[in-house]
PDB file of N, CA and C in Angstrom:
ATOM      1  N   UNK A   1     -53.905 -34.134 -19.805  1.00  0.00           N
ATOM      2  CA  UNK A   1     -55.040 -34.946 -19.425  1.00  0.00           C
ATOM      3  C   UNK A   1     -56.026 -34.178 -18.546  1.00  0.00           C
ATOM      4  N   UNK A   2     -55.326 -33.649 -17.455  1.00  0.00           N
ATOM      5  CA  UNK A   2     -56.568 -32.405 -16.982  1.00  0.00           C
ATOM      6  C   UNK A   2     -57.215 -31.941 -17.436  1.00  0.00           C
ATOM      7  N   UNK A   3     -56.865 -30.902 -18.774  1.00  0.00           N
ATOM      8  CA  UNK A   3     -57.474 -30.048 -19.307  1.00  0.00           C
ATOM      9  C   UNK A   3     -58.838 -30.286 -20.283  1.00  0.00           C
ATOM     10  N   UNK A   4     -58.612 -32.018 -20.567  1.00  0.00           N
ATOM     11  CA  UNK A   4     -59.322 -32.783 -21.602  1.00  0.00           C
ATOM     12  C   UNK A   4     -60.295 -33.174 -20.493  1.00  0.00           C
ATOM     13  N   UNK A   5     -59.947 -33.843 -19.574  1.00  0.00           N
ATOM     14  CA  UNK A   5     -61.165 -34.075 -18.248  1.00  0.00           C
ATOM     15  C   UNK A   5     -62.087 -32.652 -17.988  1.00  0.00           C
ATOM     16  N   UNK A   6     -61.462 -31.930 -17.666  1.00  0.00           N
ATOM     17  CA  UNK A   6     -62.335 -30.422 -17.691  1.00  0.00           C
ATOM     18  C   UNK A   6     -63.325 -29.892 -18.138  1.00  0.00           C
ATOM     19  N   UNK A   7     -62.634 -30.321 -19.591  1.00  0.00           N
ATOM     20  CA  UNK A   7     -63.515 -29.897 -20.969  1.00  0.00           C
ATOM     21  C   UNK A   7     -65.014 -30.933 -20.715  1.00  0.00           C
ATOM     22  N   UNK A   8     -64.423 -32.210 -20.591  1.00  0.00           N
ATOM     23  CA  UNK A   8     -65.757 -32.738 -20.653  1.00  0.00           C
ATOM     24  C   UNK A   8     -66.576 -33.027 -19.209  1.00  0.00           C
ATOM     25  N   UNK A   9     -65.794 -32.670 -18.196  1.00  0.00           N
ATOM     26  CA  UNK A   9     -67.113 -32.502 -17.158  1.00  0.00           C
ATOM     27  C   UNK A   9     -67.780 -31.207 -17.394  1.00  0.00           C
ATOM     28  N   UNK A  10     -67.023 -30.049 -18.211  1.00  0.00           N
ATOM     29  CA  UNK A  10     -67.941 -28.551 -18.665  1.00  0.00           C
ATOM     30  C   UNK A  10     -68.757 -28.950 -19.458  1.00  0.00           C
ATOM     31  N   UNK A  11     -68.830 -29.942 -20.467  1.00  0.00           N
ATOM     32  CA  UNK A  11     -70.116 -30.070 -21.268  1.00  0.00           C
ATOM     33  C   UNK A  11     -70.574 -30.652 -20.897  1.00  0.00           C
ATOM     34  N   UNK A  12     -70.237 -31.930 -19.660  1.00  0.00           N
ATOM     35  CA  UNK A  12     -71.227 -33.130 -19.088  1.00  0.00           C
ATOM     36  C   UNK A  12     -72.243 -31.924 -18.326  1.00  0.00           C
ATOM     37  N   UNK A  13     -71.588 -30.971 -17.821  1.00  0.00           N
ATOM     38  CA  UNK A  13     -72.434 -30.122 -17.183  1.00  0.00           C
ATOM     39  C   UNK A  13     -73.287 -29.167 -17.588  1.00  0.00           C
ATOM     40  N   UNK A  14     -72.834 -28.568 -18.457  1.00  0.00           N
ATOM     41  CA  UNK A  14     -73.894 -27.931 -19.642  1.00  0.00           C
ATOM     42  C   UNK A  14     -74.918 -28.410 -20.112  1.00  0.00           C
ATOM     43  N   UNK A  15     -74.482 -29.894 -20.549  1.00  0.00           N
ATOM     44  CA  UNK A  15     -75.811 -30.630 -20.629  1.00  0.00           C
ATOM     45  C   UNK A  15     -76.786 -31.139 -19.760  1.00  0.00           C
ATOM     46  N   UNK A  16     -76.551 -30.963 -18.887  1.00  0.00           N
ATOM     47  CA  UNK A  16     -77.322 -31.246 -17.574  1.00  0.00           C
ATOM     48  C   UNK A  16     -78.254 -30.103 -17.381  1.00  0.00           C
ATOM     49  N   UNK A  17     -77.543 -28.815 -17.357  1.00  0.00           N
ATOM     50  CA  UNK A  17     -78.514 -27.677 -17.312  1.00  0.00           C
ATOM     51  C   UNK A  17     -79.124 -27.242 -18.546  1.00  0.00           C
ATOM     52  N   UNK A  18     -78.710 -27.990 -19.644  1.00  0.00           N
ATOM     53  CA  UNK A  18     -79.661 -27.507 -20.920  1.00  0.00           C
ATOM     54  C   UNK A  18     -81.149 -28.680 -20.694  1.00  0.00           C
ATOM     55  N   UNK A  19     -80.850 -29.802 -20.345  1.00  0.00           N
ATOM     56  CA  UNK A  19     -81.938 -30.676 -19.994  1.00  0.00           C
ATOM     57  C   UNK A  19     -82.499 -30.430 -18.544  1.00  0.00           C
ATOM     58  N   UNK A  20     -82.140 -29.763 -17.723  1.00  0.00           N
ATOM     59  CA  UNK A  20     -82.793 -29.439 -16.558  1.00  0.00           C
ATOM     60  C   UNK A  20     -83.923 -28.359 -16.873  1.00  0.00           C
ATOM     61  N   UNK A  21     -83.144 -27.632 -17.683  1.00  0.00           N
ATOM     62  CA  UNK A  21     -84.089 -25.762 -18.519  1.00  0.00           C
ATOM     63  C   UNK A  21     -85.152 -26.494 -19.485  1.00  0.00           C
ATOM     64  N   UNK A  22     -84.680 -27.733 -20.610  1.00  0.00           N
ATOM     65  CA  UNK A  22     -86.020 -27.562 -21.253  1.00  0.00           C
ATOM     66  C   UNK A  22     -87.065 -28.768 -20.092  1.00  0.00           C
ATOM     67  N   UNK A  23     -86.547 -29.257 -18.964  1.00  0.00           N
ATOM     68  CA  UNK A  23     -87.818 -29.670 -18.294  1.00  0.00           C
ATOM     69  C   UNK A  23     -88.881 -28.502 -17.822  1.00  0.00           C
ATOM     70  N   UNK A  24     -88.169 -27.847 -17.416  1.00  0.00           N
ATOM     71  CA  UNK A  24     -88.769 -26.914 -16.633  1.00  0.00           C
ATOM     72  C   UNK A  24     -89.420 -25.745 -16.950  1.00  0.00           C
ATOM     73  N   UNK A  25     -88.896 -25.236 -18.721  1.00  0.00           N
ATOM     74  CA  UNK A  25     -89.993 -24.672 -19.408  1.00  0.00           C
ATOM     75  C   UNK A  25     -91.381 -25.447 -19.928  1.00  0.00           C
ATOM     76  N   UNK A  26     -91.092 -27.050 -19.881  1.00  0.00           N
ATOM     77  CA  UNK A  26     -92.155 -27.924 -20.565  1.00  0.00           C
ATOM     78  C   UNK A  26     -92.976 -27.996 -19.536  1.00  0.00           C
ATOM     79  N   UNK A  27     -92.955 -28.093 -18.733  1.00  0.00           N
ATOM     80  CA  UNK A  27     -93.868 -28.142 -17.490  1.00  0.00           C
ATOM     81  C   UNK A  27     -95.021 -26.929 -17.246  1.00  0.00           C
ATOM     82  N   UNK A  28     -93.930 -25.438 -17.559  1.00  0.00           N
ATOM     83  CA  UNK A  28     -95.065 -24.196 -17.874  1.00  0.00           C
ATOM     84  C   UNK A  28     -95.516 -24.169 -19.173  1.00  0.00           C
ATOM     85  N   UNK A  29     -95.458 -25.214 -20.138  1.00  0.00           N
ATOM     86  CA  UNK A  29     -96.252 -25.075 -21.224  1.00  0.00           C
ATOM     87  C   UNK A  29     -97.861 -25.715 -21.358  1.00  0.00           C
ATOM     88  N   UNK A  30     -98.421 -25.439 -20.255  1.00  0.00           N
ATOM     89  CA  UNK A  30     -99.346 -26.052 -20.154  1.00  0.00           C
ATOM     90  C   UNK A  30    -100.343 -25.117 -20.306  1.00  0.00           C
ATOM     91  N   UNK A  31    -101.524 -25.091 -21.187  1.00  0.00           N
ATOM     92  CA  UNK A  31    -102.240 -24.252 -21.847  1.00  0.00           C
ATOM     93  C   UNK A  31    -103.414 -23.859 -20.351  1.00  0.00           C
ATOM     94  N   UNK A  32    -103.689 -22.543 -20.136  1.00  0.00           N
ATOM     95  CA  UNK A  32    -105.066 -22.563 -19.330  1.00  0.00           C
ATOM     96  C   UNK A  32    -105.891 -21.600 -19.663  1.00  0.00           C
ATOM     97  N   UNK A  33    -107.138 -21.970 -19.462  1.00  0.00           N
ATOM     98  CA  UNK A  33    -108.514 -21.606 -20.006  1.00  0.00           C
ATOM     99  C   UNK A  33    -108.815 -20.489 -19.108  1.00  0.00           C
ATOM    100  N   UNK A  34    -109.441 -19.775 -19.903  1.00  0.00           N
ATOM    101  CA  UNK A  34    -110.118 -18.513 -18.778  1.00  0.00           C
ATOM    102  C   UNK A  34    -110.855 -18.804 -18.074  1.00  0.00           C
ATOM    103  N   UNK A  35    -111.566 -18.377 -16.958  1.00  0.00           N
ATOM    104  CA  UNK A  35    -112.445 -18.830 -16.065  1.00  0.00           C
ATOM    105  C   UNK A  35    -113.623 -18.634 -16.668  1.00  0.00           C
ATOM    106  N   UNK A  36    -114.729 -19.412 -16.282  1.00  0.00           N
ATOM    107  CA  UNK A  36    -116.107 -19.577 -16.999  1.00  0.00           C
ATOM    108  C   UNK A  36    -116.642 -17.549 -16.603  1.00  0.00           C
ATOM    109  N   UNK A  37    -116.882 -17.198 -15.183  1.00  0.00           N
ATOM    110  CA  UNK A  37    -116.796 -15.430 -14.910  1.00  0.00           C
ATOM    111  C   UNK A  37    -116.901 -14.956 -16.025  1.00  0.00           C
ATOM    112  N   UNK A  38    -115.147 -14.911 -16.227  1.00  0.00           N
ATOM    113  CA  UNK A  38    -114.625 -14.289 -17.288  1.00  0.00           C
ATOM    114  C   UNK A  38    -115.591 -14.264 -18.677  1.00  0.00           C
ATOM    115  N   UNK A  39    -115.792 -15.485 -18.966  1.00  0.00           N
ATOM    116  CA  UNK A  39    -116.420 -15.710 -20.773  1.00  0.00           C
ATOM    117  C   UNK A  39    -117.797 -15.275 -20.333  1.00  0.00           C
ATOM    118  N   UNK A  40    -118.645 -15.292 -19.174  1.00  0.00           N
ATOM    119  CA  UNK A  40    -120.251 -15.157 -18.805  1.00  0.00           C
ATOM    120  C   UNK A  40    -119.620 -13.155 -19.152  1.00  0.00           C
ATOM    121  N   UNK A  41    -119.149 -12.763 -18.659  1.00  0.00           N
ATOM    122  CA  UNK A  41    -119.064 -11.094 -18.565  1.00  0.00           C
ATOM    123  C   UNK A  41    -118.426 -10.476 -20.275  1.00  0.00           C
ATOM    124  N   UNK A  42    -117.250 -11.452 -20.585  1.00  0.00           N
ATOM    125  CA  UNK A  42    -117.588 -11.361 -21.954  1.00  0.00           C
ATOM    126  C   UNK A  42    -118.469 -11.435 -23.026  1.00  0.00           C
ATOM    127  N   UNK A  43    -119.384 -12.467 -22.760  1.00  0.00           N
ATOM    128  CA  UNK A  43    -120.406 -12.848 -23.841  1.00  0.00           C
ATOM    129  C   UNK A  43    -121.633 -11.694 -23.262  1.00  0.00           C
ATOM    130  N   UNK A  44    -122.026 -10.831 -22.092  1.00  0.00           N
ATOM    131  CA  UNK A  44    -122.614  -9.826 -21.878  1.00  0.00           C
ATOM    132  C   UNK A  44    -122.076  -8.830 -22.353  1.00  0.00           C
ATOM    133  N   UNK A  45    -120.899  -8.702 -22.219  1.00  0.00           N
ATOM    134  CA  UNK A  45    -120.734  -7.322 -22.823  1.00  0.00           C
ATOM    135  C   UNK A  45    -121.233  -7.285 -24.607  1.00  0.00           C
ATOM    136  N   UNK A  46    -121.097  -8.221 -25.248  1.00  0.00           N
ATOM    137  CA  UNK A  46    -121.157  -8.862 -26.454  1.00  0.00           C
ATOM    138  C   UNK A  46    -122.782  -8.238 -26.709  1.00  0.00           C
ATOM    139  N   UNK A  47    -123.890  -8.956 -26.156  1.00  0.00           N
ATOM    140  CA  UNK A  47    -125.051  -9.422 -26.190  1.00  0.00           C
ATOM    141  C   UNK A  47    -125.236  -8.817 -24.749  1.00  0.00           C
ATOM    142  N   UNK A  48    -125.931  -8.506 -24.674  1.00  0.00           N
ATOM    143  CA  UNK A  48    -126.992  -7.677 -23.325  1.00  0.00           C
ATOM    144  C   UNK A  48    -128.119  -8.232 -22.985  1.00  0.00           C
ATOM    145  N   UNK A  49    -127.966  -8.782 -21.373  1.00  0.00           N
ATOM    146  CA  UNK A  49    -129.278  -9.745 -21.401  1.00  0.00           C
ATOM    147  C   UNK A  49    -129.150 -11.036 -20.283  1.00  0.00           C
ATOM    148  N   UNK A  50    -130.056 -11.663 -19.842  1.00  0.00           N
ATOM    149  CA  UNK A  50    -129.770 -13.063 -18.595  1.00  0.00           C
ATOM    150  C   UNK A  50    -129.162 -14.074 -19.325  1.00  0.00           C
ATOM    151  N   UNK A  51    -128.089 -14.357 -18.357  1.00  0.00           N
ATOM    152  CA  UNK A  51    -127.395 -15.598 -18.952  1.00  0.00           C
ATOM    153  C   UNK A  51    -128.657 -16.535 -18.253  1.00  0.00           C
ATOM    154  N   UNK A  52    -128.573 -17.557 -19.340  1.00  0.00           N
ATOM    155  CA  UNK A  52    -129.827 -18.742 -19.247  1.00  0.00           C
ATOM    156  C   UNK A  52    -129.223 -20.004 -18.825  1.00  0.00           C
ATOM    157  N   UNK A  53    -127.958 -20.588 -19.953  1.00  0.00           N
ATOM    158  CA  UNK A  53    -127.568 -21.702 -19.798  1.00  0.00           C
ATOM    159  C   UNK A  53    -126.004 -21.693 -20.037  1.00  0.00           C
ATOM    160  N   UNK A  54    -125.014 -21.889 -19.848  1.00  0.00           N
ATOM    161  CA  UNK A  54    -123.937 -22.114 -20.094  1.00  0.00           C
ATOM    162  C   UNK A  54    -122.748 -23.299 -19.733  1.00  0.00           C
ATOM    163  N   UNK A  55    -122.335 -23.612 -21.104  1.00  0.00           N
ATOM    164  CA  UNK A  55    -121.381 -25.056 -20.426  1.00  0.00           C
ATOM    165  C   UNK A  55    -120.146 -25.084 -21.548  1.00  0.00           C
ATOM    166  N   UNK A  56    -119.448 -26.004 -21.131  1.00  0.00           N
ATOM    167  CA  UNK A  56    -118.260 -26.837 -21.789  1.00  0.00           C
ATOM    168  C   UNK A  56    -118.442 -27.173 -23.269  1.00  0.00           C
ATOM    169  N   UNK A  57    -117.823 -26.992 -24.188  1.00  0.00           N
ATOM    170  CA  UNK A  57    -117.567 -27.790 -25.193  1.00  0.00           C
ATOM    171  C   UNK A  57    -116.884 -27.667 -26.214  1.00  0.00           C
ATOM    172  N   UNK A  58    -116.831 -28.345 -26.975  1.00  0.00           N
ATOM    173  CA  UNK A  58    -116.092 -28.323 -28.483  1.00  0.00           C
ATOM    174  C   UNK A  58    -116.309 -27.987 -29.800  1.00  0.00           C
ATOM    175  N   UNK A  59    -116.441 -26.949 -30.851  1.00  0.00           N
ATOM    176  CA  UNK A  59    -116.512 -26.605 -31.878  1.00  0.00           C
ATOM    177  C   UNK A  59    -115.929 -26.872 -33.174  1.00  0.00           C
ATOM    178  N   UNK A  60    -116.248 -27.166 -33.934  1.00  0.00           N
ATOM    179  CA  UNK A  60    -115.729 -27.146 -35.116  1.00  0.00           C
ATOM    180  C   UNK A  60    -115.644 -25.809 -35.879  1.00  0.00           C
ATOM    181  N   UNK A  61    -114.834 -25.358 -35.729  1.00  0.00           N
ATOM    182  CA  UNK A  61    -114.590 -24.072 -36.148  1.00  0.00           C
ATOM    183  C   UNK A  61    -113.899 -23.558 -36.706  1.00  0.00           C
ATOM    184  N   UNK A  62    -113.801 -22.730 -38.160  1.00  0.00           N
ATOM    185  CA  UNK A  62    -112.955 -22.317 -39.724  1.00  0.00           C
ATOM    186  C   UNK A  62    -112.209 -21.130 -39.026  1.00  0.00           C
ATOM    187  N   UNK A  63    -111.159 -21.346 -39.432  1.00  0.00           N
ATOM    188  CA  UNK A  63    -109.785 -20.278 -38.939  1.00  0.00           C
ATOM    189  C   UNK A  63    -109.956 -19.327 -39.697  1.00  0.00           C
ATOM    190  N   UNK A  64    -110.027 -17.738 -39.213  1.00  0.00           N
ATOM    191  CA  UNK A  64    -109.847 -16.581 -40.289  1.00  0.00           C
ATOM    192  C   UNK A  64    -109.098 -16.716 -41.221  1.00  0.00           C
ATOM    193  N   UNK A  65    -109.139 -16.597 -42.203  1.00  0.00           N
ATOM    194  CA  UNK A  65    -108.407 -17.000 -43.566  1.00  0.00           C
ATOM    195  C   UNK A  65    -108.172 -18.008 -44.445  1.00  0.00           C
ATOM    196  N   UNK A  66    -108.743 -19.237 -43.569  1.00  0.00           N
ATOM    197  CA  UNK A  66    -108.050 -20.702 -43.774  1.00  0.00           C
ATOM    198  C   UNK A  66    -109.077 -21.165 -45.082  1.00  0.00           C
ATOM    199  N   UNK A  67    -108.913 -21.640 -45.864  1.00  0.00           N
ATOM    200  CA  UNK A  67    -109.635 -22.613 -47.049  1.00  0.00           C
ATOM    201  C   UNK A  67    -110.957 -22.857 -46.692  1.00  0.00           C
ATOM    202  N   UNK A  68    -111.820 -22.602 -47.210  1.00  0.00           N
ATOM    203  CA  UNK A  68    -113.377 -23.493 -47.492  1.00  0.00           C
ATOM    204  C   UNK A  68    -113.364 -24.832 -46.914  1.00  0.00           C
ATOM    205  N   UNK A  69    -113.954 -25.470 -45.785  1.00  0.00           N
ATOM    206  CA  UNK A  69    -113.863 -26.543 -44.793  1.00  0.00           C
ATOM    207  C   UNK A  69    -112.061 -26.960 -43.953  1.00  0.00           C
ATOM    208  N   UNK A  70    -111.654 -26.102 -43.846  1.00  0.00           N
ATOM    209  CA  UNK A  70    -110.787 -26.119 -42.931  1.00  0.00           C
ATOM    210  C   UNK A  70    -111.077 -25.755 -41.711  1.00  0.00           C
ATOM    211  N   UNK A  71    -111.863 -26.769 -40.719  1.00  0.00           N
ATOM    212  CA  UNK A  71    -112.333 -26.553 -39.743  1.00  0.00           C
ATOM    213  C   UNK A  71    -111.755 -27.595 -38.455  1.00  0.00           C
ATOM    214  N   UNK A  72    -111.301 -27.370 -37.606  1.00  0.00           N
ATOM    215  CA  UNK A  72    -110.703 -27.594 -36.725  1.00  0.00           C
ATOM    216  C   UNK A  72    -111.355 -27.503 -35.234  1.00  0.00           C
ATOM    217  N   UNK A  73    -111.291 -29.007 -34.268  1.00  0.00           N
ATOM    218  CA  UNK A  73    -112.351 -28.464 -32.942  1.00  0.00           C
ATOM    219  C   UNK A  73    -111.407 -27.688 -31.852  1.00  0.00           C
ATOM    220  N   UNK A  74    -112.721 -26.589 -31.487  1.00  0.00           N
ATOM    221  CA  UNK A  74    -111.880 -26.179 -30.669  1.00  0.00           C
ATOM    222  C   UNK A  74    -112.743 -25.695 -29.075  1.00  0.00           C
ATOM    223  N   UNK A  75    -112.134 -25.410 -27.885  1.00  0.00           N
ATOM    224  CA  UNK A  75    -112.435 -25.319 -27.076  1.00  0.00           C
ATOM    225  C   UNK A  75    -113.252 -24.081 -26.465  1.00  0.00           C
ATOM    226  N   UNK A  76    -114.159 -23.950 -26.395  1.00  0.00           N
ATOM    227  CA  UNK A  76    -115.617 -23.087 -26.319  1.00  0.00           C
ATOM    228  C   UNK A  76    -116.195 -23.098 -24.661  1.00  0.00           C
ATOM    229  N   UNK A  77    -117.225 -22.490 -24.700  1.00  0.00           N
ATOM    230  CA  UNK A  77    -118.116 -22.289 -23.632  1.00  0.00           C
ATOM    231  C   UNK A  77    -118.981 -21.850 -24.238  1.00  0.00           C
ATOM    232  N   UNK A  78    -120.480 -22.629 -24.544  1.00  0.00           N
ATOM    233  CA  UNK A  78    -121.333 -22.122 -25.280  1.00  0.00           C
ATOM    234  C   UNK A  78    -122.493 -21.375 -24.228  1.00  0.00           C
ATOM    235  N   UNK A  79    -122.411 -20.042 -24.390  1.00  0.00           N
ATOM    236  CA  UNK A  79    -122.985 -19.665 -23.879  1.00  0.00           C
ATOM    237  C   UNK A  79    -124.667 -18.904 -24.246  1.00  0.00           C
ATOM    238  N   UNK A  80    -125.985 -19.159 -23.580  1.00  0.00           N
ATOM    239  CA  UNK A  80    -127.294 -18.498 -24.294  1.00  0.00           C
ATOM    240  C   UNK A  80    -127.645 -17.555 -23.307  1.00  0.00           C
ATOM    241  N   UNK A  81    -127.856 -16.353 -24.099  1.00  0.00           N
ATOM    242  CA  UNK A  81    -128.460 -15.094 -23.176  1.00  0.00           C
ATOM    243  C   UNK A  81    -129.711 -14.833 -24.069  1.00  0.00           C
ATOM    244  N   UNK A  82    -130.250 -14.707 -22.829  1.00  0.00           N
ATOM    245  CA  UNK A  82    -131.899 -13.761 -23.370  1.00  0.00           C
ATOM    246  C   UNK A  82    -131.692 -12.333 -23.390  1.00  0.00           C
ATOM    247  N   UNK A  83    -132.107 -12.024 -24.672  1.00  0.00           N
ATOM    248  CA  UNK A  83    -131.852 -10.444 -24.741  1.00  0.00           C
ATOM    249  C   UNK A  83    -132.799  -9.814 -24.295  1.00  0.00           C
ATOM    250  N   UNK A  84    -132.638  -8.491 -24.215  1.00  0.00           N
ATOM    251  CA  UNK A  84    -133.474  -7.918 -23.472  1.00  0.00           C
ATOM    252  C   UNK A  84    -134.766  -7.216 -24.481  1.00  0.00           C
ATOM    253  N   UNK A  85    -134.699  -7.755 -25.976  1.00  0.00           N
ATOM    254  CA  UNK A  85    -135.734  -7.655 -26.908  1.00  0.00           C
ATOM    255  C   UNK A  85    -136.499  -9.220 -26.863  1.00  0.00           C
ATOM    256  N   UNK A  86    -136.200 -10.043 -25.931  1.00  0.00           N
ATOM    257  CA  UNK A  86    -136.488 -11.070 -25.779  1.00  0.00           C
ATOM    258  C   UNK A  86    -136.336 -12.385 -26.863  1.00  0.00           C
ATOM    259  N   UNK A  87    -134.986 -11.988 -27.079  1.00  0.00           N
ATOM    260  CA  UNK A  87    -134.582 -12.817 -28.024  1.00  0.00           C
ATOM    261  C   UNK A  87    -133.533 -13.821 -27.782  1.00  0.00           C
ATOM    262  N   UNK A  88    -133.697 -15.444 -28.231  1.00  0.00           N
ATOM    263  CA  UNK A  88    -132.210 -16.069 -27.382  1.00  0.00           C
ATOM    264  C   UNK A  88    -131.429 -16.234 -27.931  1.00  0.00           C
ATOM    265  N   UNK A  89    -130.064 -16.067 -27.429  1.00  0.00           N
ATOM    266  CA  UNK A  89    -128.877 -16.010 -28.711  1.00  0.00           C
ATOM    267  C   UNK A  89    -127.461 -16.615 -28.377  1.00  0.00           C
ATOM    268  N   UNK A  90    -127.133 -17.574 -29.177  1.00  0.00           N
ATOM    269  CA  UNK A  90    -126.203 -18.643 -28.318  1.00  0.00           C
ATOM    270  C   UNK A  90    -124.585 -18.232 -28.932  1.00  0.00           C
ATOM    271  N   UNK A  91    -123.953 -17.936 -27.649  1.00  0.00           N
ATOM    272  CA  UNK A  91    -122.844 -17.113 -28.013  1.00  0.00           C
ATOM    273  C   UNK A  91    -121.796 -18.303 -28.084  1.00  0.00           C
ATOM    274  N   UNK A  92    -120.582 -18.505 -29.042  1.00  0.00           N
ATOM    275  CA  UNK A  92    -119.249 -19.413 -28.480  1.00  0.00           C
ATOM    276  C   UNK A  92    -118.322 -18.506 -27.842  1.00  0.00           C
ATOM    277  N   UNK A  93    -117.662 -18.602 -26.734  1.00  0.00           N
ATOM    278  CA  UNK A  93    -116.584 -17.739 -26.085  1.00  0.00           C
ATOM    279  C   UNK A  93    -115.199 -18.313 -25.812  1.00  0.00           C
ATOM    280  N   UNK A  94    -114.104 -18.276 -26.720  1.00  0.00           N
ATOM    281  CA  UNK A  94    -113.452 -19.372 -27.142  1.00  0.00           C
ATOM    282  C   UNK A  94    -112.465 -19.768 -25.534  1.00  0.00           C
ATOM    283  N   UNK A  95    -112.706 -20.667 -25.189  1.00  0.00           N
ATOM    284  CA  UNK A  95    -111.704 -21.157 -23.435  1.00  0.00           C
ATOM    285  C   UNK A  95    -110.289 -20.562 -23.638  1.00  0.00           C
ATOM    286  N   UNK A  96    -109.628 -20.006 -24.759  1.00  0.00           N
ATOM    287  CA  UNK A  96    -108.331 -20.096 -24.238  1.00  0.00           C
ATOM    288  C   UNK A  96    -108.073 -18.730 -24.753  1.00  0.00           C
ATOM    289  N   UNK A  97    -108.827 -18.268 -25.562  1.00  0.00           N
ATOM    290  CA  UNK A  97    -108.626 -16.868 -25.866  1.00  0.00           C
ATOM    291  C   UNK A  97    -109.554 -15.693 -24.915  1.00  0.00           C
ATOM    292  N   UNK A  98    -110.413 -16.386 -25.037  1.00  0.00           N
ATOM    293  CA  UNK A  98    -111.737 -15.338 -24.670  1.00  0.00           C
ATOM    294  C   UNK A  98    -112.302 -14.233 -25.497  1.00  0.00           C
ATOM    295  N   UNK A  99    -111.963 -14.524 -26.520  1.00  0.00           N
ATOM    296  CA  UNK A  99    -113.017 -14.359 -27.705  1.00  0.00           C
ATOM    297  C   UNK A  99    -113.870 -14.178 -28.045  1.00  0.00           C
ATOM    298  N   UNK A 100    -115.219 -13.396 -27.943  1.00  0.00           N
ATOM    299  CA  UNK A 100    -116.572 -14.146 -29.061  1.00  0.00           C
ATOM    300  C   UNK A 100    -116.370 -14.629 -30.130  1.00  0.00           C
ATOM    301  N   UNK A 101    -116.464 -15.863 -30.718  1.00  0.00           N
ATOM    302  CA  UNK A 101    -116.488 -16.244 -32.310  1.00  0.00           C
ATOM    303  C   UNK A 101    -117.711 -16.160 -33.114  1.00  0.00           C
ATOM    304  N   UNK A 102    -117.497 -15.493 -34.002  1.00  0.00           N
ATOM    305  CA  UNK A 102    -118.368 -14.639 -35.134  1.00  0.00           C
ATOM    306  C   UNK A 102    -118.696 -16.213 -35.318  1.00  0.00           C
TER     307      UNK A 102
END
């Protein structure tokens, strides 16, 4: 009878730390965005020129490879620089990659 009690406070306990581990990886699965800095110095290096306007938003945007209207929204910073040929040119800089998207 010991040995059978044993057994199952070792898996009552195992399971405790297998559900303690996936809390505690779910908690660092939380996605974060680059800092706005970051995408303004990216989208310059990109394009050369005064950042004018830049903000928040959402894109509808076709995945490299994916089917003809397989477009999906996704998280951006649309950013417009005046070039220095005086031209304005509105960059997406994707929030979680930091990206330019073609």
């Amino acid at each position: 009878m010991p040995k059978l009690f044993s057994l199952f406070v070792f898996k009552s306990f195992l399971f405790v730390l297998v559900m303690l581990f996936n809390m505690a990886t779910s908690a660092n699965d939380t996605v974060t965005e680059i800092p706005i800095k970051l995408a303004l110095e990216t989208a310059q290096t990109h394009t050369p020129g005064k950042v004018v306007a830049q903000e928040m938003a959402d894109e509808l945007i076709s995945e490299e490879g994916s089917l003809e209207g397989s477009e999906t929204l996704q998280p951006v910073y649309r950013i417009k620089i005046l070039s220095q040929q005086g031209v304005m040119k509105t960059l997406l800089v994707h929030r979680l990659t930091g990206r330019v998207i073609e």
